[in-house]
N, C-alpha and C. Protein backbone atom coordinates (compact mmCIF):
# COMPACT_ATOMS: atom_id res chain seq x y z
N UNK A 1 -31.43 -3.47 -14.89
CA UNK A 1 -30.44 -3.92 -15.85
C UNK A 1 -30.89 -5.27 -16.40
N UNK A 2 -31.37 -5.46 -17.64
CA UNK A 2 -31.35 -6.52 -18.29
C UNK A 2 -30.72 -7.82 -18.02
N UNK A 3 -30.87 -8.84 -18.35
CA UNK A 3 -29.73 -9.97 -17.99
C UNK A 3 -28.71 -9.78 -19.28
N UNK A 4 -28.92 -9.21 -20.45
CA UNK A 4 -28.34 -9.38 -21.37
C UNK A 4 -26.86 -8.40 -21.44
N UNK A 5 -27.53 -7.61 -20.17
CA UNK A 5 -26.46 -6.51 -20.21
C UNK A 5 -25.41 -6.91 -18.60
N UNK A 6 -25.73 -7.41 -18.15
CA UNK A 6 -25.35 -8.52 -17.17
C UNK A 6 -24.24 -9.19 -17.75
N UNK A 7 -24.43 -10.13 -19.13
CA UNK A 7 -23.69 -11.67 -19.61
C UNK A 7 -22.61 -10.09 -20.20
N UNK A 8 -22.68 -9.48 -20.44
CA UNK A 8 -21.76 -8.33 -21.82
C UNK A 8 -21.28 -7.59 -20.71
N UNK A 9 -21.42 -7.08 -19.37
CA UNK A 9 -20.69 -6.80 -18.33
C UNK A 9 -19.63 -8.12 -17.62
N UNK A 10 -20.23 -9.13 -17.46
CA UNK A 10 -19.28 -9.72 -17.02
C UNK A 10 -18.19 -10.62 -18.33
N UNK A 11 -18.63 -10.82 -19.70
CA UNK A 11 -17.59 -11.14 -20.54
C UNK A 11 -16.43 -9.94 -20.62
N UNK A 12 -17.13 -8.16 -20.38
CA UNK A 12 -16.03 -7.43 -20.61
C UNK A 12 -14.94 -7.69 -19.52
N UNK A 13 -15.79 -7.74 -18.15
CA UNK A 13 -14.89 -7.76 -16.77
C UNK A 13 -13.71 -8.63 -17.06
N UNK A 14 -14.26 -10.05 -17.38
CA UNK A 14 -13.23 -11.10 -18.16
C UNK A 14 -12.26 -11.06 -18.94
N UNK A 15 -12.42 -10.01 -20.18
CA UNK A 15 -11.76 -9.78 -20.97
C UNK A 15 -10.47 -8.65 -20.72
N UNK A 16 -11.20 -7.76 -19.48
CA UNK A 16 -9.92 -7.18 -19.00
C UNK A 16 -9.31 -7.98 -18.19
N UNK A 17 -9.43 -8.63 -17.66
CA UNK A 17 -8.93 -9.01 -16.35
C UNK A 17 -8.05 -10.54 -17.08
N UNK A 18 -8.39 -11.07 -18.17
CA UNK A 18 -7.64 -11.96 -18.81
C UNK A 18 -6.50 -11.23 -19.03
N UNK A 19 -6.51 -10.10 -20.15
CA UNK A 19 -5.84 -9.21 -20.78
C UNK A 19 -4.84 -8.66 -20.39
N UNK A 20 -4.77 -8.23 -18.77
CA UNK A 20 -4.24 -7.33 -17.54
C UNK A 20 -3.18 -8.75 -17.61
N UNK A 21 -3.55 -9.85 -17.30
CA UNK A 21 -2.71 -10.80 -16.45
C UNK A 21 -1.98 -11.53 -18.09
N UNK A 22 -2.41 -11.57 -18.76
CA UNK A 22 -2.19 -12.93 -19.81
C UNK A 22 -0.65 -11.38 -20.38
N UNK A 23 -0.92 -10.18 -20.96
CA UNK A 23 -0.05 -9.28 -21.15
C UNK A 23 1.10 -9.27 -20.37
N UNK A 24 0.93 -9.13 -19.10
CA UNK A 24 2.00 -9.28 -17.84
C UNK A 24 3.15 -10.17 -18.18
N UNK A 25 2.12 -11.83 -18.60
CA UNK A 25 3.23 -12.93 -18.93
C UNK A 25 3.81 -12.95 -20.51
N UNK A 26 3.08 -12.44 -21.17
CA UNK A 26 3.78 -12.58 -22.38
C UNK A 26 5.13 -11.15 -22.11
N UNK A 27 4.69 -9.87 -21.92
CA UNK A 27 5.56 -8.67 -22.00
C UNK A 27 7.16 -9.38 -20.74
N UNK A 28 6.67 -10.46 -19.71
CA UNK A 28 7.40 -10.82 -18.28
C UNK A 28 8.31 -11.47 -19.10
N UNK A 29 7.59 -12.58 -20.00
CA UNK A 29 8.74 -13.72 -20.99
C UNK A 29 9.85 -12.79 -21.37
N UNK A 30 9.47 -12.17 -21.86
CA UNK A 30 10.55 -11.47 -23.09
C UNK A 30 11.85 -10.53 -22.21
N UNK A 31 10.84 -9.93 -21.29
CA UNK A 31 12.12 -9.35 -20.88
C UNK A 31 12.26 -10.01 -19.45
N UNK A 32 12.37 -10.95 -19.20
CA UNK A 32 12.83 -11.90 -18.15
C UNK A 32 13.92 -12.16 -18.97
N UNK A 33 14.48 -12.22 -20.15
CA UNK A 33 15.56 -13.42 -20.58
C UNK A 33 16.94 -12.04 -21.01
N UNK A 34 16.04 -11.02 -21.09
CA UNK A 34 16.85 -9.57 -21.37
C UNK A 34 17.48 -9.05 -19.74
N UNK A 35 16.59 -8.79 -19.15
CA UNK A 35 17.40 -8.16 -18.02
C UNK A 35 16.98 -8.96 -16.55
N UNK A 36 17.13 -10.05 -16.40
CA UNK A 36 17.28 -10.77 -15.67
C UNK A 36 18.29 -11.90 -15.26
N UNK A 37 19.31 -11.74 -14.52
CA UNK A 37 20.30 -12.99 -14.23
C UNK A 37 19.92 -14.33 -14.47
N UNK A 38 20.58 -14.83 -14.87
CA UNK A 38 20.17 -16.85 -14.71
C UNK A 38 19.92 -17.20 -13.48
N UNK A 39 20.49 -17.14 -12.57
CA UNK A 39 20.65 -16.93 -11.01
C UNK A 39 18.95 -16.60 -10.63
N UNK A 40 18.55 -15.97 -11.08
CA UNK A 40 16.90 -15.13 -10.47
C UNK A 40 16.04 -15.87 -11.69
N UNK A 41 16.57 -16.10 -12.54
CA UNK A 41 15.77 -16.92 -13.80
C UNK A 41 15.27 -18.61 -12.90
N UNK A 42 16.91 -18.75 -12.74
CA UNK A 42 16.16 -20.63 -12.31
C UNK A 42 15.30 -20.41 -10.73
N UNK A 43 15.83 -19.44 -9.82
CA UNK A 43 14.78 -19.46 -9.10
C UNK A 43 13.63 -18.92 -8.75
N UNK A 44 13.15 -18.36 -10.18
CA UNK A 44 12.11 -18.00 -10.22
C UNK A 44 11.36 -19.13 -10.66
N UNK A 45 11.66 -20.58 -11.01
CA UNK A 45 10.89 -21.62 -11.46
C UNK A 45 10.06 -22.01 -10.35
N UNK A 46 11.38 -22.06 -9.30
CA UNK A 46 10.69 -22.51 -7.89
C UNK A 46 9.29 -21.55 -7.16
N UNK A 47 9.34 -20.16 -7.70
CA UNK A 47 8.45 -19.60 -6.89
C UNK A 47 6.29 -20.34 -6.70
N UNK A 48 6.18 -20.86 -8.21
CA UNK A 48 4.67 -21.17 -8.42
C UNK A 48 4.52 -22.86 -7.23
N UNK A 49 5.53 -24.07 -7.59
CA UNK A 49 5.60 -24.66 -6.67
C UNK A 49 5.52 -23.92 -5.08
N UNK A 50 6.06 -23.70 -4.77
CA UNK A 50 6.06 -22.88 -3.42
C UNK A 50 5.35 -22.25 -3.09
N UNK A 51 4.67 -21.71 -3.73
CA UNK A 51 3.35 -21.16 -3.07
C UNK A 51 2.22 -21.89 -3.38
N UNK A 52 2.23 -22.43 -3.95
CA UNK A 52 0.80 -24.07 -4.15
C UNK A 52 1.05 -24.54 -2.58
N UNK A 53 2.82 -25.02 -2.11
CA UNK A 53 2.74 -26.21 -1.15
C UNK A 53 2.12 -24.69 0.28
N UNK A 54 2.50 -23.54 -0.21
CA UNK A 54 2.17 -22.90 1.17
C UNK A 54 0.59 -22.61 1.16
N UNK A 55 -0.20 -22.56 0.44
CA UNK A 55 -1.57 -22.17 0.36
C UNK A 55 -2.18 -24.07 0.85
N UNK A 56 -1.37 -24.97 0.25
CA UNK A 56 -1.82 -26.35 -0.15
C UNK A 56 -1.57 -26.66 1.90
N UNK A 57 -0.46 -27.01 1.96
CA UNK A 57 0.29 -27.54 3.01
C UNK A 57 -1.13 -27.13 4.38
N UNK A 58 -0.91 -26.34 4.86
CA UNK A 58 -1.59 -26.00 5.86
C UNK A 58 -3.03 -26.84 6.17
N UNK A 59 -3.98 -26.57 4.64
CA UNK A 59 -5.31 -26.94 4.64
C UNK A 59 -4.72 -28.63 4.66
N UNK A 60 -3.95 -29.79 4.22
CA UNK A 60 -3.69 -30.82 4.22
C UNK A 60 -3.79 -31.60 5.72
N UNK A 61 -3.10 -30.42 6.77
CA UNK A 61 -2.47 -30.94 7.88
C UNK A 61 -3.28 -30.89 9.18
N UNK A 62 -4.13 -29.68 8.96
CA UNK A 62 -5.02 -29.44 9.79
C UNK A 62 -5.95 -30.30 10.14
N UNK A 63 -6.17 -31.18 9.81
CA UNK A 63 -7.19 -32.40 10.53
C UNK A 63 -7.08 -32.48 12.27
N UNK A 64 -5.69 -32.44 12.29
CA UNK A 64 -5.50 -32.94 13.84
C UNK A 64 -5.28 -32.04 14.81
N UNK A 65 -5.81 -30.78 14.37
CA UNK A 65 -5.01 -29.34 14.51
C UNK A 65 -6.59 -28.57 16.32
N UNK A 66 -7.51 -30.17 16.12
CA UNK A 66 -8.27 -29.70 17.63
C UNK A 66 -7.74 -30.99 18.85
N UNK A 67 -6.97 -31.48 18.28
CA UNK A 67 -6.53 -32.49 19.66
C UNK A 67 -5.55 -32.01 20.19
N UNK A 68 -5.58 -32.65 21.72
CA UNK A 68 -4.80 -32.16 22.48
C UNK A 68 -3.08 -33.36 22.56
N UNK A 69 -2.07 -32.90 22.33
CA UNK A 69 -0.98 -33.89 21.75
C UNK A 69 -0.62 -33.64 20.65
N UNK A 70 0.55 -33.95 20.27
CA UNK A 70 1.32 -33.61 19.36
C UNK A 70 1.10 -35.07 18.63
N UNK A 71 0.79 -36.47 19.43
CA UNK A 71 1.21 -37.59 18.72
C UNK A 71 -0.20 -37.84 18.25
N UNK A 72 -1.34 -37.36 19.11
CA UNK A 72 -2.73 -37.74 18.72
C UNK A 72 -3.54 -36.69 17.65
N UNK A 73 -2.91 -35.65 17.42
CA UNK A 73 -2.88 -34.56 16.10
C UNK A 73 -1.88 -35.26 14.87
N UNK A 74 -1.17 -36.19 15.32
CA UNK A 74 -0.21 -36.99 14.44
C UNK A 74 -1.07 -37.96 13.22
N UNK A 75 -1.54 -38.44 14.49
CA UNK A 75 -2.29 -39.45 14.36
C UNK A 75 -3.75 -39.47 13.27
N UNK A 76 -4.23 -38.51 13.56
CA UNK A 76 -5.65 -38.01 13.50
C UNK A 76 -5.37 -37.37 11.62
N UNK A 77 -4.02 -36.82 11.63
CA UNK A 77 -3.66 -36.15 10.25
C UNK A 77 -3.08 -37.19 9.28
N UNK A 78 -2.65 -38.27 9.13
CA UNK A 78 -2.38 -39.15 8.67
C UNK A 78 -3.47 -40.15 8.59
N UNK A 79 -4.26 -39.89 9.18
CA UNK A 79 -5.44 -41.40 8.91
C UNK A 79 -6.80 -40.56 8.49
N UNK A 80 -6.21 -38.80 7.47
CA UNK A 80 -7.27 -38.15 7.01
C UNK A 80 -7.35 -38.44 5.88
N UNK A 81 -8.63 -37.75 4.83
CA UNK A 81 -8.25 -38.39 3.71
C UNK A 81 -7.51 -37.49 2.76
N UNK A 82 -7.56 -36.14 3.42
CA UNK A 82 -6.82 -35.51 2.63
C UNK A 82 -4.89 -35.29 2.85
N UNK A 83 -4.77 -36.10 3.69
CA UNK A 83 -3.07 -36.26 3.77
C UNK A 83 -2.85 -37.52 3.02
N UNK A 84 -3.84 -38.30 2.92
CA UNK A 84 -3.56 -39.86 2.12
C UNK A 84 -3.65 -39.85 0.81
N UNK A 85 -4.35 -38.59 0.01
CA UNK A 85 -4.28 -38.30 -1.15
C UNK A 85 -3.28 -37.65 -1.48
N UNK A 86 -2.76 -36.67 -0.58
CA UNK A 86 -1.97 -35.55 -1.00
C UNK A 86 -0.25 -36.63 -1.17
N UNK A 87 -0.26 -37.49 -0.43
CA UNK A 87 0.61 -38.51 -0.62
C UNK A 87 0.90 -39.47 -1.44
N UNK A 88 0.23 -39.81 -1.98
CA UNK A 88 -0.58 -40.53 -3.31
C UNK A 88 -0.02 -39.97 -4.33
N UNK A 89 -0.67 -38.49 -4.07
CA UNK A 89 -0.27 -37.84 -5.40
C UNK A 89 0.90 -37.26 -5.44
N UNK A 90 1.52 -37.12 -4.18
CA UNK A 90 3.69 -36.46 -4.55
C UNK A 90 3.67 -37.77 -4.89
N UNK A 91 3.87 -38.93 -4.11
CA UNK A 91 4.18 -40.36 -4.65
C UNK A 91 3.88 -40.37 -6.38
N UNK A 92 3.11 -40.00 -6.97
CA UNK A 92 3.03 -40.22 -8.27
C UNK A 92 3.14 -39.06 -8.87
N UNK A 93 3.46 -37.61 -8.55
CA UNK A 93 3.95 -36.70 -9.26
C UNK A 93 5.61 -37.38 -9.42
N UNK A 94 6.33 -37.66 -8.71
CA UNK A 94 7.90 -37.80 -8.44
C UNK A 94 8.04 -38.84 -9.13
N UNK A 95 6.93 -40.18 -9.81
CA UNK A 95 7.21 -41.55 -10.02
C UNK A 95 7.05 -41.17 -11.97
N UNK A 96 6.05 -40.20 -11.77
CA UNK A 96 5.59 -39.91 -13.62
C UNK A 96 6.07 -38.46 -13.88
N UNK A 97 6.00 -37.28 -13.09
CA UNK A 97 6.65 -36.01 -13.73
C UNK A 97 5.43 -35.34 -14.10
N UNK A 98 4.49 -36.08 -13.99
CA UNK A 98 3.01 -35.06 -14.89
C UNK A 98 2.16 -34.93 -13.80
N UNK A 99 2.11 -33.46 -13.84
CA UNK A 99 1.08 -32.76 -12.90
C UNK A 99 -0.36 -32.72 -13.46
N UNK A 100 -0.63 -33.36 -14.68
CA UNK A 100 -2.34 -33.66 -14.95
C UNK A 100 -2.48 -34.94 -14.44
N UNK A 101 -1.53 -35.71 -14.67
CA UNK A 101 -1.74 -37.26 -13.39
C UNK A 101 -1.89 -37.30 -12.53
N UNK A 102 -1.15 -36.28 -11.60
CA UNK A 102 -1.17 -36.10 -10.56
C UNK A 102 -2.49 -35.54 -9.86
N UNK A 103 -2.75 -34.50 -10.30
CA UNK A 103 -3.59 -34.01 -10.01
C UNK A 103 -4.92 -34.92 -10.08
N UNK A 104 -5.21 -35.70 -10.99
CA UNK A 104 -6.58 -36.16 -11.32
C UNK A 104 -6.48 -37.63 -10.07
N UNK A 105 -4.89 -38.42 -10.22
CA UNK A 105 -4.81 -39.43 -8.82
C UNK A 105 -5.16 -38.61 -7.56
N UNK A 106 -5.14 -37.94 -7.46
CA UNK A 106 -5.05 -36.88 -6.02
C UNK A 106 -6.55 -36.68 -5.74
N UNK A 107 -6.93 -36.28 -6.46
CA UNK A 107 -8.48 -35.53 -6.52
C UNK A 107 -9.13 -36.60 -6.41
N UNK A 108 -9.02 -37.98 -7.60
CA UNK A 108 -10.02 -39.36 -7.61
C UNK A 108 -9.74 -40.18 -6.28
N UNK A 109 -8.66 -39.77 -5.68
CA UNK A 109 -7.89 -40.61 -4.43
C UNK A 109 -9.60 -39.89 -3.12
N UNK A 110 -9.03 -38.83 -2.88
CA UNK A 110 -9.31 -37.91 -2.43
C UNK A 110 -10.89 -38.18 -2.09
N UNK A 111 -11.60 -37.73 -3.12
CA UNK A 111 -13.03 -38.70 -3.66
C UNK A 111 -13.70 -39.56 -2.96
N UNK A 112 -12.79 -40.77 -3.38
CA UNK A 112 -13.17 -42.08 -2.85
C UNK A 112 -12.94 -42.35 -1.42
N UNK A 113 -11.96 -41.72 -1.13
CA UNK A 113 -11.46 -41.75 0.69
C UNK A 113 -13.00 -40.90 1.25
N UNK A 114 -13.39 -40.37 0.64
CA UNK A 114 -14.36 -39.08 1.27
C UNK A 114 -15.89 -39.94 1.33
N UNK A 115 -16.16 -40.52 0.27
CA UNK A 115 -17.16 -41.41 -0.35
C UNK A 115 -16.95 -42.75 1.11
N UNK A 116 -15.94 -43.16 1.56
CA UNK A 116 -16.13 -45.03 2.34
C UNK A 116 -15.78 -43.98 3.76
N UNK A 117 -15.68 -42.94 3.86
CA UNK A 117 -15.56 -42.25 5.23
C UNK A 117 -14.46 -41.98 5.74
N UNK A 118 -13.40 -41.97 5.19
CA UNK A 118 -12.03 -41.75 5.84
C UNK A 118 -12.01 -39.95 6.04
């Protein structure tokens, strides 16, 4: 197989697989507001948060997750660098409202803690 037929296999793969999901949300909009309660409407806002903090949460906490103690796994997860970013950045999602701020304090936090050894 060519490489050329390679780049035109995987733009099609793309193009369905955009298509499949991007359709879902436009056809989901429309009739989310038709046959769906308000009730299941507002808490369906909550569902994308909630599963970020459950995929997110776990990998955050686990630093301390080979010591023996509850206070020295405490310990060990708070002086990581990825609980000191992830803190950083609710601290400044909740202070500004913007999740591209957030995200980029979090990540540059994150970074630099990783870079001086924390």
């Amino acid at each position: 197989m060519s490489s050329g037929a390679v780049w035109v296999a995987f733009a099609l793969a793309g193009f369905v697989t955009f298509s499949q999901r991007s359709l879902f949300f436009w056809l989901s909009e429309r009739a989310a507001h038709q046959l769906l309660p308000t009730q299941v409407q507002r808490a369906l806002r909550y569902v994308a948060p909630a599963a970020f903090a459950a995929i997110a949460a776990p990998r955050i906490v686990a630093a301390g997750s080979g010591s023996s103690g509850v206070l020295s796994a405490l310990g060990e997860t708070v002086l990581d660098a990825r609980f000191v970013a992830a803190a950083v950045a609710a601290l400044v999602m909740w202070r500004t409202g913007k999740l591209p701020v957030m995200l980029v304090v979090g990540l540059v936090l994150f970074w630099v803690l990783r870079a001086v050894g924390l």
